[in-house]
Protein backbone atom coordinates (compact mmCIF):
# COMPACT_ATOMS: atom_id res chain seq x y z
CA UNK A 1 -4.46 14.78 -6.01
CA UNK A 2 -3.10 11.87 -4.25
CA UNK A 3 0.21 12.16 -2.04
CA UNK A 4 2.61 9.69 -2.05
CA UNK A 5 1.77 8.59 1.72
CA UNK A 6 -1.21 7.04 0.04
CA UNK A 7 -0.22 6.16 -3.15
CA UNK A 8 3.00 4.48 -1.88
CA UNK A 9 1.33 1.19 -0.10
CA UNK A 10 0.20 0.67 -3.84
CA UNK A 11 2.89 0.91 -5.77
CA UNK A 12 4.75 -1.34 -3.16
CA UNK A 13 2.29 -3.96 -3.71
CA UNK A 14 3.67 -4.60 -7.14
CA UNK A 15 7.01 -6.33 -5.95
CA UNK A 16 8.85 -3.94 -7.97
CA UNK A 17 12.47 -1.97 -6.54
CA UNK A 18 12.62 1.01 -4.63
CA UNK A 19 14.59 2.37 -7.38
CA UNK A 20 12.14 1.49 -10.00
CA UNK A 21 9.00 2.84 -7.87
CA UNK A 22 11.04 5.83 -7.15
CA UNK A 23 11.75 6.71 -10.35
CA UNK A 24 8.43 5.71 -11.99
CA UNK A 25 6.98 8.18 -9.54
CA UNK A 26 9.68 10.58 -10.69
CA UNK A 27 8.16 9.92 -14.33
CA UNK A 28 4.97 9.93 -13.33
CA UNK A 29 4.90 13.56 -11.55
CA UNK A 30 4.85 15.51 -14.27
CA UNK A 31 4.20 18.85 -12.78
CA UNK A 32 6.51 18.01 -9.72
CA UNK A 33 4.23 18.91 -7.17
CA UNK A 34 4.87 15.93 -4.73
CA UNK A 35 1.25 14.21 -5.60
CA UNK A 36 -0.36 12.81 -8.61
CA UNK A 37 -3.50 13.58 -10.09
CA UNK A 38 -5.54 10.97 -11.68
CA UNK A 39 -3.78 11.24 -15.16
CA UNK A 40 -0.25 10.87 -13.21
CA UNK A 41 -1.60 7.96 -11.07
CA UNK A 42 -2.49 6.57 -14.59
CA UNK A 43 1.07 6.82 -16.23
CA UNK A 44 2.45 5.65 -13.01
CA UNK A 45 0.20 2.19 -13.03
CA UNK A 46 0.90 1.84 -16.68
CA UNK A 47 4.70 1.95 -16.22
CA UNK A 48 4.54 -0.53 -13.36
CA UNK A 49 2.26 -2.62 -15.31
CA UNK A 50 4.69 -2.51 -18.05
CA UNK A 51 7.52 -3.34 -16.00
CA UNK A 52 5.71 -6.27 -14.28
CA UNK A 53 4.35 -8.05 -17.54
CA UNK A 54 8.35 -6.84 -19.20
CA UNK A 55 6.43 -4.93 -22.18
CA UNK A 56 8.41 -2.23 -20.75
CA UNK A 57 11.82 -3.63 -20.36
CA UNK A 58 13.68 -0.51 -19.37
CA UNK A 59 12.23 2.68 -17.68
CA UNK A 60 12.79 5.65 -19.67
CA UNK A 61 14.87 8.27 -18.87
CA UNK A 62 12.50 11.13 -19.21
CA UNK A 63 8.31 10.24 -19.97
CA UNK A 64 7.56 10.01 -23.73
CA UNK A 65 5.72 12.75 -25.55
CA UNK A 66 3.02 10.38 -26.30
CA UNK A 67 2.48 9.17 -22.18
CA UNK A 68 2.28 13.04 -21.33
CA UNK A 69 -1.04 13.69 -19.63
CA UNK A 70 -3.67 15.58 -21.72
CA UNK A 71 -5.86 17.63 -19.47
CA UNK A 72 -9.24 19.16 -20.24
């Protein structure tokens, strides 16, 4: 797991708003724990990536079914 002390210097690095970051981390933590595990930190860099190259125009407002970590 990766708390958000560390993850935030990379998200930041995107040039994306607070308000985005915060609620792409709000997306991303999917079992609200306050850190993301590497399938979180996954969904988190592909909605950021999304938003930066505007295939993702909008964030959602609740994580699609099919962006829902699988784990083993």
């Amino acid at each position: 797991k990766i708390p958000g002390t560390t993850v935030k210097p990379i998200f930041l690095k995107s040039g994306l708003s607070a308000d985005q970051l915060h609620k792409i981390w709000d997306l991303s933590d999917v079992d609200e724990d306050g850190a993301l595990d590497r399938y979180e930190f996954a969904i988190a860099m592909f909605l950021i990536h999304g938003m930066k190259s505007n295939t993702i125009r909008e964030l959602p407002e609740r994580l699609p079914a099919n962006l829902m970590p699988i784990r083993m």
